[in-house]
C-alpha atoms as a PDB file:
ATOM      1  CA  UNK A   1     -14.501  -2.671 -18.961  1.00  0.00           C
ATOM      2  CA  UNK A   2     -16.515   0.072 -17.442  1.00  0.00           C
ATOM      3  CA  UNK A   3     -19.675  -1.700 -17.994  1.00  0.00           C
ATOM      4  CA  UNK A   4     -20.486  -0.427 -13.951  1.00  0.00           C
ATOM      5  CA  UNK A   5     -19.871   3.135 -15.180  1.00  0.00           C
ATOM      6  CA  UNK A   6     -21.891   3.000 -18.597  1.00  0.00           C
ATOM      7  CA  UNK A   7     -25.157   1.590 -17.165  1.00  0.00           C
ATOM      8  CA  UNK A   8     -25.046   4.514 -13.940  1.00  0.00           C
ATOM      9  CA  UNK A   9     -25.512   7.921 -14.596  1.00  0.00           C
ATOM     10  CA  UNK A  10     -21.616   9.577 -14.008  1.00  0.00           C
ATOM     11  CA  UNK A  11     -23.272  12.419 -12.089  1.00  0.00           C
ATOM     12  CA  UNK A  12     -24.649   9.886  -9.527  1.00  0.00           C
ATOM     13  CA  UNK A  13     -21.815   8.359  -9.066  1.00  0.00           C
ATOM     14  CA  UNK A  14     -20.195  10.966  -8.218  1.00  0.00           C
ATOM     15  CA  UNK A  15     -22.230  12.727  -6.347  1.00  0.00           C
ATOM     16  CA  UNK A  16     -23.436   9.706  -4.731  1.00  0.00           C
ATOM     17  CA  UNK A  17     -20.215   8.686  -2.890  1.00  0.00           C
ATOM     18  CA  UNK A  18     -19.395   9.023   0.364  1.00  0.00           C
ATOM     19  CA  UNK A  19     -16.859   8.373   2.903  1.00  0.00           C
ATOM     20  CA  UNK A  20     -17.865   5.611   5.068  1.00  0.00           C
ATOM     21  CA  UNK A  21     -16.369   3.639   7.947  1.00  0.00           C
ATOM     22  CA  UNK A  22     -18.352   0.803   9.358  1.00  0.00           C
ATOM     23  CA  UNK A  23     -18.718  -2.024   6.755  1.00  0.00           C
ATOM     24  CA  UNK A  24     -20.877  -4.967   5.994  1.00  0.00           C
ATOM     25  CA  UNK A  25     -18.084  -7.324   7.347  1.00  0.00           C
ATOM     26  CA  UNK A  26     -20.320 -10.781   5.133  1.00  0.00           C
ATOM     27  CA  UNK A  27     -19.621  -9.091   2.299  1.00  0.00           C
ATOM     28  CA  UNK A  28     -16.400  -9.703   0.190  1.00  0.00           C
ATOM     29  CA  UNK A  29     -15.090  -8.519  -2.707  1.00  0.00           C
ATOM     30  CA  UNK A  30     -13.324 -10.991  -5.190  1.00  0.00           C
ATOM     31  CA  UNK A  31      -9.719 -10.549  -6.096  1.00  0.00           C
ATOM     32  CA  UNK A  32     -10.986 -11.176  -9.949  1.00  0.00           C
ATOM     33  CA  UNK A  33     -13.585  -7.931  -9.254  1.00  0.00           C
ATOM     34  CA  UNK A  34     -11.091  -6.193  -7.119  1.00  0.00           C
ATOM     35  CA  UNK A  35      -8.265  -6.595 -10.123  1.00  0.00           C
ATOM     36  CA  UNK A  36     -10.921  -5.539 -12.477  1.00  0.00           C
ATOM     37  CA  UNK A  37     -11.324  -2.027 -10.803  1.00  0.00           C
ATOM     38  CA  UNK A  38      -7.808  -1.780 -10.281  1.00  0.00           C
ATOM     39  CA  UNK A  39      -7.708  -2.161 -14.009  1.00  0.00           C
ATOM     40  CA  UNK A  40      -9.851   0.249 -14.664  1.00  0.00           C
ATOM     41  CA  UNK A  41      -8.917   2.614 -12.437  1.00  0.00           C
ATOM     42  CA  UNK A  42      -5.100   3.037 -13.439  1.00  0.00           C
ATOM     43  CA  UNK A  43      -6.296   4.455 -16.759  1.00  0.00           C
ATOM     44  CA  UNK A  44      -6.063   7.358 -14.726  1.00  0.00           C
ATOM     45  CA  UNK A  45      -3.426  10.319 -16.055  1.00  0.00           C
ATOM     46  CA  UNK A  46       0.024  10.149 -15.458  1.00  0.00           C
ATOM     47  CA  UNK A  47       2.845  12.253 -15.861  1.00  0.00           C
ATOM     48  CA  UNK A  48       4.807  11.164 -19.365  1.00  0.00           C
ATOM     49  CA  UNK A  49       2.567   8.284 -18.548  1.00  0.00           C
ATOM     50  CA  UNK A  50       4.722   6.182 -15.535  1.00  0.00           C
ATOM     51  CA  UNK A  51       1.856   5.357 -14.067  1.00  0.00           C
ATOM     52  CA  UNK A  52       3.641   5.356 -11.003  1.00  0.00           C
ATOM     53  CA  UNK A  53       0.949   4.238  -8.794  1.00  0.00           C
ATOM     54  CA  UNK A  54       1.581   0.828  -6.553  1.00  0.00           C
ATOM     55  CA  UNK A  55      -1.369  -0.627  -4.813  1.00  0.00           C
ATOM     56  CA  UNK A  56      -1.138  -3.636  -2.200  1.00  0.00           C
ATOM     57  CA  UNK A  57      -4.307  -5.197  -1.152  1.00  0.00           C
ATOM     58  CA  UNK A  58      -4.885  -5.943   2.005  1.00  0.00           C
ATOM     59  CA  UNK A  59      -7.670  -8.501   2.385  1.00  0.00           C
ATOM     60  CA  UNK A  60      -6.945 -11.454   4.967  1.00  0.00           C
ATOM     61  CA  UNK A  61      -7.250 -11.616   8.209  1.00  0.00           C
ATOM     62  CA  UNK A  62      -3.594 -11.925   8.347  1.00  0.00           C
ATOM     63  CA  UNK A  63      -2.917  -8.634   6.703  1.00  0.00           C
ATOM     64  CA  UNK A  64      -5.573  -6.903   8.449  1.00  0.00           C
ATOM     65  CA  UNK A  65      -3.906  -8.070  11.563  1.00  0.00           C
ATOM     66  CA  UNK A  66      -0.593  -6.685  10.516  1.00  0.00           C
ATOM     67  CA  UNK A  67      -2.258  -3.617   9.632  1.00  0.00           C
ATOM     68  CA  UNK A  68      -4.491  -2.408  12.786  1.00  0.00           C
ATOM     69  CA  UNK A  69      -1.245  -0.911  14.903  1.00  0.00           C
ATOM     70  CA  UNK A  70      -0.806   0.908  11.745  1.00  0.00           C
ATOM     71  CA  UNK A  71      -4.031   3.181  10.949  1.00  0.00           C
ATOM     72  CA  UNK A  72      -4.019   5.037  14.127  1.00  0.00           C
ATOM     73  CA  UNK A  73      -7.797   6.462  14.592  1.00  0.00           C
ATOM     74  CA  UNK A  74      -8.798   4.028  11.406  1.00  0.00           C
ATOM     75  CA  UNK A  75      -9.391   0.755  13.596  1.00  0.00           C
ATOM     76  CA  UNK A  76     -12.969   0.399  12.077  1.00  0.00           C
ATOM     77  CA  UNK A  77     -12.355   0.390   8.704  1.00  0.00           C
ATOM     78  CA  UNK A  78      -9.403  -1.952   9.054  1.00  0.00           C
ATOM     79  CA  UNK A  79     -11.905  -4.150  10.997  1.00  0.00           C
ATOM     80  CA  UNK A  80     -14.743  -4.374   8.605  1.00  0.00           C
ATOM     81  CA  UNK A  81     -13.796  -3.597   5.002  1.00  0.00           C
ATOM     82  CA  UNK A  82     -13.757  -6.434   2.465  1.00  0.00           C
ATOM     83  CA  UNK A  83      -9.804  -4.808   2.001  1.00  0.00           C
ATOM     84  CA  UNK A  84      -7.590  -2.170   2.827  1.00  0.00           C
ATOM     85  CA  UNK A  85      -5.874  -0.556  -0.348  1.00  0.00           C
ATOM     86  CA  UNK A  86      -2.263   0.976   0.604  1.00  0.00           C
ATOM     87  CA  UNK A  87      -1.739   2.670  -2.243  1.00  0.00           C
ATOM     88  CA  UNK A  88       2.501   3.841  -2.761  1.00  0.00           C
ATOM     89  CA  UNK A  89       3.955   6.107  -5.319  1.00  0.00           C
ATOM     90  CA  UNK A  90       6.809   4.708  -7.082  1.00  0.00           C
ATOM     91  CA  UNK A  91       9.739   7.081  -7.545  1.00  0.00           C
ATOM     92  CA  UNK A  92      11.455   4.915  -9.761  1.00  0.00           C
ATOM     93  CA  UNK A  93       8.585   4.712 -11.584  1.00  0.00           C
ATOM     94  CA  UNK A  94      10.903   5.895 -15.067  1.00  0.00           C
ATOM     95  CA  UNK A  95      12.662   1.835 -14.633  1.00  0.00           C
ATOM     96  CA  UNK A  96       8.949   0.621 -16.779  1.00  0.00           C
ATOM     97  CA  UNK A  97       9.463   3.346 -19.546  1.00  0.00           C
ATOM     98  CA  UNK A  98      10.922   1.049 -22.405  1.00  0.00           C
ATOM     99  CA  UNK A  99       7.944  -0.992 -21.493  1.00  0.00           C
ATOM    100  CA  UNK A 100       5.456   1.092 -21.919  1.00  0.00           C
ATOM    101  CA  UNK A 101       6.502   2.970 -24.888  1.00  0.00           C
ATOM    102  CA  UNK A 102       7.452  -0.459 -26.678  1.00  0.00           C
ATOM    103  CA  UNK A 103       4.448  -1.724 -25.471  1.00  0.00           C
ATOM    104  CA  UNK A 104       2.467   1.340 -27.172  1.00  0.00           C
ATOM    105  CA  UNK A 105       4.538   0.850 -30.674  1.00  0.00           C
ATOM    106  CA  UNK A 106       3.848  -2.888 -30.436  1.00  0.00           C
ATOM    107  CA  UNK A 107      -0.426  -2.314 -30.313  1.00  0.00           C
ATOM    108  CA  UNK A 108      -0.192   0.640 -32.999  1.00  0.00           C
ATOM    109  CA  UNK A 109      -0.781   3.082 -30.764  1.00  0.00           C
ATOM    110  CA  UNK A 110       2.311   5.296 -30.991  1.00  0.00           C
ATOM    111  CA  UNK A 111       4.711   5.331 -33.709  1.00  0.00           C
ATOM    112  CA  UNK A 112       8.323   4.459 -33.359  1.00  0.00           C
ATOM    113  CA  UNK A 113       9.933   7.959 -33.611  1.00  0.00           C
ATOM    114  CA  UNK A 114       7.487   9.190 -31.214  1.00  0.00           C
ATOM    115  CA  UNK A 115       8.650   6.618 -28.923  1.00  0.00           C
ATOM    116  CA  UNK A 116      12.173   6.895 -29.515  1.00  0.00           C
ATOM    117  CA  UNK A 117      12.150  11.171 -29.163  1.00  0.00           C
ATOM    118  CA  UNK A 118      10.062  10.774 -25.527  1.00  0.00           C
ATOM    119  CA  UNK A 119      12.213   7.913 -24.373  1.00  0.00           C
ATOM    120  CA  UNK A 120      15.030  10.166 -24.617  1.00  0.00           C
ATOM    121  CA  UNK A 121      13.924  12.796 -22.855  1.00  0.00           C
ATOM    122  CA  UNK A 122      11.918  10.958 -20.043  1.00  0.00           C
ATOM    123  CA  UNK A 123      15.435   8.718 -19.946  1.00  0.00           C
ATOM    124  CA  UNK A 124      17.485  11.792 -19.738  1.00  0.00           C
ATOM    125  CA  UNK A 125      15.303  13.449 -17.194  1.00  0.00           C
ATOM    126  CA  UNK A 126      13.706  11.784 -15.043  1.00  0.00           C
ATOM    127  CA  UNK A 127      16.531  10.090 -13.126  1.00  0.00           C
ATOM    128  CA  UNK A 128      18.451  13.137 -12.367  1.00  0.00           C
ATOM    129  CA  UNK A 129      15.134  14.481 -10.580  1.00  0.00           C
ATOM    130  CA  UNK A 130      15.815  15.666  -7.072  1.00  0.00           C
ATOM    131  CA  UNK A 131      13.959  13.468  -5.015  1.00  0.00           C
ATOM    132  CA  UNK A 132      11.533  15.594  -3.461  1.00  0.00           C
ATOM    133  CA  UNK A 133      10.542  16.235  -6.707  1.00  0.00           C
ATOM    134  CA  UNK A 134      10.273  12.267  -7.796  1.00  0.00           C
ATOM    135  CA  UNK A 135       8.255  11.991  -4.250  1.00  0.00           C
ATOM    136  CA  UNK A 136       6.097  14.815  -5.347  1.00  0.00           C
ATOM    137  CA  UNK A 137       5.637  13.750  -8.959  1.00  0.00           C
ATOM    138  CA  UNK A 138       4.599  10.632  -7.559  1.00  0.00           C
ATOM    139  CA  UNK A 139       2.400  11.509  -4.915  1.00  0.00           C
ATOM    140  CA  UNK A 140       0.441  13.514  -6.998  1.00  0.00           C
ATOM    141  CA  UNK A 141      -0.027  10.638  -9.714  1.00  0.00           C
ATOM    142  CA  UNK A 142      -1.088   8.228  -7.617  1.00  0.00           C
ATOM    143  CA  UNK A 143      -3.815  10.641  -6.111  1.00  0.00           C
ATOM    144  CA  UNK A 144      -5.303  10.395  -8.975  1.00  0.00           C
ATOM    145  CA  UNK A 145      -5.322   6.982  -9.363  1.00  0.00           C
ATOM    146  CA  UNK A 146      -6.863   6.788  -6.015  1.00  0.00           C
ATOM    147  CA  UNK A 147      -9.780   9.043  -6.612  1.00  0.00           C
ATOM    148  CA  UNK A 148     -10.422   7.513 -10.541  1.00  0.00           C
ATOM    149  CA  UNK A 149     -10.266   4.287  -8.055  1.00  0.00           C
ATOM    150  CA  UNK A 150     -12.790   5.022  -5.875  1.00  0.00           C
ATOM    151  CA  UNK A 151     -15.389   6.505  -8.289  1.00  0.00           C
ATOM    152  CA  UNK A 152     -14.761   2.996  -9.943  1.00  0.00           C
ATOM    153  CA  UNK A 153     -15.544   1.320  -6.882  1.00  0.00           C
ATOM    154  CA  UNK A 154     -18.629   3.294  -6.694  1.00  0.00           C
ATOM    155  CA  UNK A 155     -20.080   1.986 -10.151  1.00  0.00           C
ATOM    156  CA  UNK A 156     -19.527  -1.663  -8.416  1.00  0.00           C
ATOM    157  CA  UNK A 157     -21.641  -0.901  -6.251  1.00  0.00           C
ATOM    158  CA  UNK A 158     -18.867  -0.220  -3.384  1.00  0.00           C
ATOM    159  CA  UNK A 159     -18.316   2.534  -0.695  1.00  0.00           C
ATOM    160  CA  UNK A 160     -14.874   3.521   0.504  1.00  0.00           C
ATOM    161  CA  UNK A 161     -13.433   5.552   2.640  1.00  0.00           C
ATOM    162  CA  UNK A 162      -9.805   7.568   1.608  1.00  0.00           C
ATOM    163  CA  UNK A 163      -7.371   7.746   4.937  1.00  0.00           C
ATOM    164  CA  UNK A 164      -3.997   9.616   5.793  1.00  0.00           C
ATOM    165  CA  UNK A 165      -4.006   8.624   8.882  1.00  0.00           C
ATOM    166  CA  UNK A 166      -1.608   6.123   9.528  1.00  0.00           C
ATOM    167  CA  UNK A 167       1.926   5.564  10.296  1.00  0.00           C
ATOM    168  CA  UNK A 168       3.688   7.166   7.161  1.00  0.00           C
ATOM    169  CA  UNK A 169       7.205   6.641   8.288  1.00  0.00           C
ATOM    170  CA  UNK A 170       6.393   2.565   9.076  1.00  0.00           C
ATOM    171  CA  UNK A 171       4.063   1.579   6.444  1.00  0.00           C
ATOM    172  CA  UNK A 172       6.507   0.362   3.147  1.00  0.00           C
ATOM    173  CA  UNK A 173       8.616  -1.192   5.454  1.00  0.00           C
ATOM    174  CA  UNK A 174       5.832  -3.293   7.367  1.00  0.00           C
ATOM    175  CA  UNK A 175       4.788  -4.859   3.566  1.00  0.00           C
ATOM    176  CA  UNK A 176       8.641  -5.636   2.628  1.00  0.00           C
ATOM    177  CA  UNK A 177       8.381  -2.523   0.078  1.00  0.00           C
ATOM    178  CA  UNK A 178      11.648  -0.424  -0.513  1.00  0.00           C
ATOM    179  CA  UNK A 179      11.284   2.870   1.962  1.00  0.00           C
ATOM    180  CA  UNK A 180      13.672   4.439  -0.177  1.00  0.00           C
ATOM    181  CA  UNK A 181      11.685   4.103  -3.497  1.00  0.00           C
ATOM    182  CA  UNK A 182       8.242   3.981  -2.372  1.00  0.00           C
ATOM    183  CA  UNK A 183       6.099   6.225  -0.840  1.00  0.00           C
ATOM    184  CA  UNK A 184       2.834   6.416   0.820  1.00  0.00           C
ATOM    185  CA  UNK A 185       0.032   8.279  -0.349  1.00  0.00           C
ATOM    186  CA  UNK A 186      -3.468   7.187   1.083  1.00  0.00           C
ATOM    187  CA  UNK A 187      -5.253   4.138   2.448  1.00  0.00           C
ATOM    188  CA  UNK A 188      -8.289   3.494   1.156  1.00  0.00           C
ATOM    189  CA  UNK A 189     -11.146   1.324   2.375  1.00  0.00           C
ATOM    190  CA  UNK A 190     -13.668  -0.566   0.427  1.00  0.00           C
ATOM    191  CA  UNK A 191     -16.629  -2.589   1.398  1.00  0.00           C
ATOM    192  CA  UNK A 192     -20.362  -2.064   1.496  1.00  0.00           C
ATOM    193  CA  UNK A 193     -21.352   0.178   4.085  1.00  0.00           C
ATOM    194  CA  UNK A 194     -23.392  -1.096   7.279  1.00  0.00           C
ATOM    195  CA  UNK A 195     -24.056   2.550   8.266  1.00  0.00           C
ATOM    196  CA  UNK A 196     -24.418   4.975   5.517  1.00  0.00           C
ATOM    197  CA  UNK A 197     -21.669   7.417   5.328  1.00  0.00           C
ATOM    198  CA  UNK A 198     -22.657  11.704   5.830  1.00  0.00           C
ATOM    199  CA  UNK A 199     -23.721  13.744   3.089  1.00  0.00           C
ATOM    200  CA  UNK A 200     -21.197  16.511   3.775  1.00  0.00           C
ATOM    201  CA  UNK A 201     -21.217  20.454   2.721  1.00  0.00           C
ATOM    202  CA  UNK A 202     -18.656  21.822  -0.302  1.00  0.00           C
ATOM    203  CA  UNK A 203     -17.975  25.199  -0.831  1.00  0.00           C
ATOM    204  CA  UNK A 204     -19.822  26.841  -3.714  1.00  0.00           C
ATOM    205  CA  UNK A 205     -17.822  27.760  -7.002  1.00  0.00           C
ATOM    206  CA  UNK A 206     -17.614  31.019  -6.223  1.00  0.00           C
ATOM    207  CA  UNK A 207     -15.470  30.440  -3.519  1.00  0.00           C
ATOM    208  CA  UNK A 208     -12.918  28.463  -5.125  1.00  0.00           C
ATOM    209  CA  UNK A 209     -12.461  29.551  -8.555  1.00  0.00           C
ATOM    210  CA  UNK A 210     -10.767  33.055  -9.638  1.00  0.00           C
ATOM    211  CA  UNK A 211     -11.414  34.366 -12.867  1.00  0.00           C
ATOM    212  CA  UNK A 212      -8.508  36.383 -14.995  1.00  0.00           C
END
């Protein structure tokens, strides 16, 4: 695991992406590779560690199909990616707690007590969240997945493309997801690009950071 990331300079990839949105359409990514980033990419951070990030992959023609009246202005990135990530926050993200923890104790990585005192507060707390907050909490998470995701992708030797632009209110319901638990947060596309994506401008340091 992160093999792809060891063997680039971090700095390039980073600095090398770029949003792009015509693709290569020969070139396909395999589910094994595409799991493989997934992987990697949900060691992203996560609030008490939920990990509430959901990701469906869209990568048949089928799906693509099902997709296009979907992405609104996005047509050619639906059209020529290798796959369409929808990527959902789950609210209910809390239900995989004993899991995780148990998990942790199990592979020595956290002991019991510790377990047992964070259960019982994530247990206590979490559920009685109002839901904006859950949505928010979630929403947030998962953005980070997404952009640890497509720095990953990147390393692979991948470009992508991250989209809000789609039908927000339509989306869960069109992939037989639960509208009242999960909620969108991006599309992202991924594929290798057939016209190179622009270098764009960022505001210097200065202009974003306040010192106190």
């Amino acid at each position: 695991m992160f093999n792809h990331i060891l063997n680039n300079d971090f700095a390039n990839v980073v600095k090398g992406r770029r949003s792009v949105r015509k693709y290569d359409e020969s070139i396909k990514i395999s589910r094994e590779e595409m799991s493989e980033m997934i992987t990697e990419a949900s060691l992203a951070p996560s609030s008490a560690n939920m990990q509430p990030w959901r990701v469906i992959v869209v990568d048949t023609p089928e799906g693509k199909e099902k997709l296009r009246p979907l992405v609104r202005f996005n047509t050619l990135q639906n059209d020529t990616s290798s796959a369409m990530l929808l990527i959902f926050g789950d609210t209910q993200s809390f239900l995989n707690a004993e899991d995780i923890y148990n998990t942790a104790v199990e592979q020595g990585k956290m002991p019991a007590e510790v377990r047992d005192r964070q259960l019982e507060t994530i247990l206590s707390m979490f559920p009685t969240l109002p839901k904006e907050v859950k949505v928010e909490v979630a929403k947030v998470d998962s953005s980070l997945f997404a952009m640890q995701f497509m720095l990953i992708a990147r390393a692979h030797g991948y470009d992508t493309n991250p989209m809000a632009g789609f039908e927000v209110d339509q989306l869960a319901k069109a992939f037989d997801l639960d509208e009242e638990r999960y909620v969108p947060v991006m599309m992202i596309s991924i594929g290798k690009a057939k016209e190179e994506g622009y270098e764009s401008v960022r505001l210097g340091s200065d202009r974003i950071t306040f010192w106190k």
